[in-house]
C-alpha atoms as a PDB file:
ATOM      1  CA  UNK A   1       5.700 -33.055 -36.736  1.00  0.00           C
ATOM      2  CA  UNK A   2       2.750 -35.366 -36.315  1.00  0.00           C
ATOM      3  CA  UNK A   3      -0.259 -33.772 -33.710  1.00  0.00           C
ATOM      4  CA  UNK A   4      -3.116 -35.865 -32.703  1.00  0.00           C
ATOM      5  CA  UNK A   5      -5.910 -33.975 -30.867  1.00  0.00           C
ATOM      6  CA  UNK A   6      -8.951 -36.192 -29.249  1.00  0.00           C
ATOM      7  CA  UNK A   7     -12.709 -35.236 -28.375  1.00  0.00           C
ATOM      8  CA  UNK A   8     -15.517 -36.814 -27.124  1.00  0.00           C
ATOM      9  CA  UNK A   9     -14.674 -38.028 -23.825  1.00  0.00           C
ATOM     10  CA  UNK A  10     -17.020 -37.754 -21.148  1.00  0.00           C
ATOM     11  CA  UNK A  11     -19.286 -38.943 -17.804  1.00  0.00           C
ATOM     12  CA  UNK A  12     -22.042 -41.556 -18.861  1.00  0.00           C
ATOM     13  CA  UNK A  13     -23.795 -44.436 -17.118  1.00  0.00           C
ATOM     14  CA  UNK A  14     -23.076 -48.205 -16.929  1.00  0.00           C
ATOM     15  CA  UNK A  15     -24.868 -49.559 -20.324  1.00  0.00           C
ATOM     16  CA  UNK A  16     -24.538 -46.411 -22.216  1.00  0.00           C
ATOM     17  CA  UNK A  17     -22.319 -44.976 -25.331  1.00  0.00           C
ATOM     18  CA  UNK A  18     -19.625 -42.365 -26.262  1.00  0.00           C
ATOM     19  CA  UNK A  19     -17.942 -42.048 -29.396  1.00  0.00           C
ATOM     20  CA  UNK A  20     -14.145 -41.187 -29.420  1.00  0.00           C
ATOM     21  CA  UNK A  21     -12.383 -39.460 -31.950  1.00  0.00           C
ATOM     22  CA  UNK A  22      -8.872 -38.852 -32.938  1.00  0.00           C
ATOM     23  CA  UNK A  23      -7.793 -36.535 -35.954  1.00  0.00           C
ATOM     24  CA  UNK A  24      -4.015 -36.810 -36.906  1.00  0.00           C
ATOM     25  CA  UNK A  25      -2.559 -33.607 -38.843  1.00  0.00           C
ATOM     26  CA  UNK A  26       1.208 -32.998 -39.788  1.00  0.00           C
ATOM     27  CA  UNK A  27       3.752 -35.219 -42.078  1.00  0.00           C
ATOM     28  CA  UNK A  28       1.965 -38.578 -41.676  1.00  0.00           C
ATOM     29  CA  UNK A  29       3.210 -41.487 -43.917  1.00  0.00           C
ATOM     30  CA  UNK A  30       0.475 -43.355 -45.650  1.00  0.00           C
ATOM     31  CA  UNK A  31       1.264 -46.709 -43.969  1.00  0.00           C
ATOM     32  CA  UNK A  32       0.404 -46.498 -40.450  1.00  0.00           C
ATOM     33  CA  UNK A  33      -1.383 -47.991 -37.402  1.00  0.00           C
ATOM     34  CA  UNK A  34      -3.984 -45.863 -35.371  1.00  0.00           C
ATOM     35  CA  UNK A  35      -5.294 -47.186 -32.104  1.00  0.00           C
ATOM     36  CA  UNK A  36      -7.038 -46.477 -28.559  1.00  0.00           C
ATOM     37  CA  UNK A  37      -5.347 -47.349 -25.305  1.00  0.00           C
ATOM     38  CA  UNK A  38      -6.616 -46.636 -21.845  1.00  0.00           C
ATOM     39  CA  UNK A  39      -4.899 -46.397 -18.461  1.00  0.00           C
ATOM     40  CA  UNK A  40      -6.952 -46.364 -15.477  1.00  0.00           C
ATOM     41  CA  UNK A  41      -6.004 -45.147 -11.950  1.00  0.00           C
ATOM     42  CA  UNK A  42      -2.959 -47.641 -10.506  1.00  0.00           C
ATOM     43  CA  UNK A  43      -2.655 -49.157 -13.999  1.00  0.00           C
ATOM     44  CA  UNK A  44      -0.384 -49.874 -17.269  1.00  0.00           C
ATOM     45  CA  UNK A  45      -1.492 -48.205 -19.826  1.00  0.00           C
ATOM     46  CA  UNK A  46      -3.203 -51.013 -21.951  1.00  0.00           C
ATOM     47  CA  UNK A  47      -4.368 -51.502 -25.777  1.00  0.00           C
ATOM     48  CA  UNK A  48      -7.809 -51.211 -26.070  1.00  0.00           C
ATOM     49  CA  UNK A  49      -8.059 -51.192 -30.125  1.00  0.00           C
ATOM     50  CA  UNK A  50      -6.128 -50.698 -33.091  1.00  0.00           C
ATOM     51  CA  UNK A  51      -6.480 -50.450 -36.869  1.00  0.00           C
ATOM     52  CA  UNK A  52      -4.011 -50.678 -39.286  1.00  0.00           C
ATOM     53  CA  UNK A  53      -4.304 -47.864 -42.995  1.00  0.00           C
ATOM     54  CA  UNK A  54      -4.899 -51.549 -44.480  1.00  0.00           C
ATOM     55  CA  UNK A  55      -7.924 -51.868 -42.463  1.00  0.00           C
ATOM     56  CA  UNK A  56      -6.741 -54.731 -39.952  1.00  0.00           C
ATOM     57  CA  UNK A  57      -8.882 -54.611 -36.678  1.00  0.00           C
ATOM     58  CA  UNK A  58      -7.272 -55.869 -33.342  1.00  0.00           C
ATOM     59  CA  UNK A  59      -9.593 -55.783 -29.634  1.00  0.00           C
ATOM     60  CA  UNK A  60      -8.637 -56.072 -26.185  1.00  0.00           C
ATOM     61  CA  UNK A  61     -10.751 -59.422 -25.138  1.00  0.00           C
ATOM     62  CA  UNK A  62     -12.441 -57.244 -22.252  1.00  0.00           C
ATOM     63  CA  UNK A  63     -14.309 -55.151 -25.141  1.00  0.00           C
ATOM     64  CA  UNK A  64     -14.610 -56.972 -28.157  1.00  0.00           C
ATOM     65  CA  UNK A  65     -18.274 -57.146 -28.812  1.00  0.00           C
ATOM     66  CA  UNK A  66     -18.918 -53.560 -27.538  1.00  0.00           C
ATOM     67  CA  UNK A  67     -16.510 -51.057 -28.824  1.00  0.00           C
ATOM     68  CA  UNK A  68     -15.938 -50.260 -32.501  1.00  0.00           C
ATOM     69  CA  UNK A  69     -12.690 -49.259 -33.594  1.00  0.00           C
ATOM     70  CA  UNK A  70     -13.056 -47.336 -37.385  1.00  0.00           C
ATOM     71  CA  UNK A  71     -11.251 -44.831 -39.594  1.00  0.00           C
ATOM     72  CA  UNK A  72     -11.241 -42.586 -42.449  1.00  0.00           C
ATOM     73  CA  UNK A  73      -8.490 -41.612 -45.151  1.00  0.00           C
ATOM     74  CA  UNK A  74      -7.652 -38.769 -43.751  1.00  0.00           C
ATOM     75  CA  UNK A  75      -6.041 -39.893 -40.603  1.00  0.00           C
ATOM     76  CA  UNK A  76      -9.006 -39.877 -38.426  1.00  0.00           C
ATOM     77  CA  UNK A  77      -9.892 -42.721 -36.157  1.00  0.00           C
ATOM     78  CA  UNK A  78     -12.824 -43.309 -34.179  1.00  0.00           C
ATOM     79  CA  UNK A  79     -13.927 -45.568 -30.875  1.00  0.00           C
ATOM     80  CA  UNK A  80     -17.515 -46.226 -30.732  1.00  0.00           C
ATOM     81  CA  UNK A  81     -18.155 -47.441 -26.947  1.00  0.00           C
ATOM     82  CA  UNK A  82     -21.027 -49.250 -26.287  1.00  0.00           C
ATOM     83  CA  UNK A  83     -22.444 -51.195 -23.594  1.00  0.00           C
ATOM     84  CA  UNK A  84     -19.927 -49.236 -21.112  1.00  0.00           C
ATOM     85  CA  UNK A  85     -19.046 -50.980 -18.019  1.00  0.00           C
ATOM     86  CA  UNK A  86     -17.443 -48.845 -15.294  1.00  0.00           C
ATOM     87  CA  UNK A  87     -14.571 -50.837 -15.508  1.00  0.00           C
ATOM     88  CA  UNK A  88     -14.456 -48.967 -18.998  1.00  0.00           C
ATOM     89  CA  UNK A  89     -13.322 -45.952 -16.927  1.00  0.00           C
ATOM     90  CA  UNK A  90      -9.973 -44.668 -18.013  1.00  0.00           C
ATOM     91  CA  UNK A  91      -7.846 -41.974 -19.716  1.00  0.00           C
ATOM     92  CA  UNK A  92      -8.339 -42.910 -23.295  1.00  0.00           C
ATOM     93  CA  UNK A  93      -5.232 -42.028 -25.498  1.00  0.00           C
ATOM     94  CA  UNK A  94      -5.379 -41.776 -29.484  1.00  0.00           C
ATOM     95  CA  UNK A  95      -1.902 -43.577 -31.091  1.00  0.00           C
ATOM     96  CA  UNK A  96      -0.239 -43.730 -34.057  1.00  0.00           C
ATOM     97  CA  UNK A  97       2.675 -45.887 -35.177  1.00  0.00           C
ATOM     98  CA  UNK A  98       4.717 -46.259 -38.446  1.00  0.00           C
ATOM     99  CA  UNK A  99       6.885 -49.041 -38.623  1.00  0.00           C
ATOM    100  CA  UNK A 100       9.213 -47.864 -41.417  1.00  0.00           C
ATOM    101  CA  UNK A 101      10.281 -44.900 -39.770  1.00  0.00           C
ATOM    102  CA  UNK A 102       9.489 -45.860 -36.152  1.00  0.00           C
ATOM    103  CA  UNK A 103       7.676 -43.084 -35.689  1.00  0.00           C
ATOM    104  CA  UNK A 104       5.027 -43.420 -31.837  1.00  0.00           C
ATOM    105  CA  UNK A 105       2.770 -40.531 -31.257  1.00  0.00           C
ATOM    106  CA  UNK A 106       0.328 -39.897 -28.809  1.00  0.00           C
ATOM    107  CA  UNK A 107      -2.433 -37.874 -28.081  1.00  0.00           C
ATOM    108  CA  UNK A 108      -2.845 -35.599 -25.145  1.00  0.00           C
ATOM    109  CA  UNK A 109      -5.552 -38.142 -23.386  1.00  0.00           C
ATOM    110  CA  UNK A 110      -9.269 -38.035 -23.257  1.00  0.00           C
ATOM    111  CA  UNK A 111     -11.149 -38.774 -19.639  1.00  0.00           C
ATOM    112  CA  UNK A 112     -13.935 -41.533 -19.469  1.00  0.00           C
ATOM    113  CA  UNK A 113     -15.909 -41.796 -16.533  1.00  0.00           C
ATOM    114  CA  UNK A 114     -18.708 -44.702 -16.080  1.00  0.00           C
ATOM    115  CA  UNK A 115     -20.911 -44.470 -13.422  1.00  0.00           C
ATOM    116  CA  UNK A 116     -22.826 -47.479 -12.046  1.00  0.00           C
END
């Protein structure tokens, strides 16, 4: 059983930060995929950024440039937002994906609220 738990949500205003972070517990195969998405009020649920245990980075165009996608070994994965736009405002969901057993789990959802 995989659990991810997220923190560091919040309320901030247009141009400033918040740092995400995801920590992944349970039987986790080494070769995985972590990643953000987002879904906003009357939207899909959309990829925001992911990062493979190889270290490959992928963005959503609308935040390259201002968020920060990282990890450590142990399964944690982080979003630095910067530059927040309150477009930016969403529930932010923690992912993680392994292709050889096609395993998808997901987070419980972390609110993000920019003001203007």
């Amino acid at each position: 059983q995989v659990q991810l738990v997220e923190s560091g949500g919040g309320l901030v205003q247009a141009g400033g930060s918040l740092r995400l972070s995801c920590a992944a517990s349970g039987s986790i195969f080494s070769i995985n995929t972590m990643g953000w998405y987002r879904q906003a009020p009357g939207k899909q649920r959309e990829l925001v950024a992911s990062i493979t245990s190889g270290g490959s980075i992928n963005y959503a165009d609308s935040v390259k440039g201002r968020f920060t996608i990282s990890r450590n070994p142990k399964n944690t994965v982080y979003l630095q937002m910067n530059s927040l736009k309150p477009e930016d405002t969403a529930v932010y969901y923690c992912n993680l994906q392994v292709r050889l057993t096609r395993g998808d789990y997901w987070g419980q959802g972390t609110q993000v609220t920019v003001s203007s």
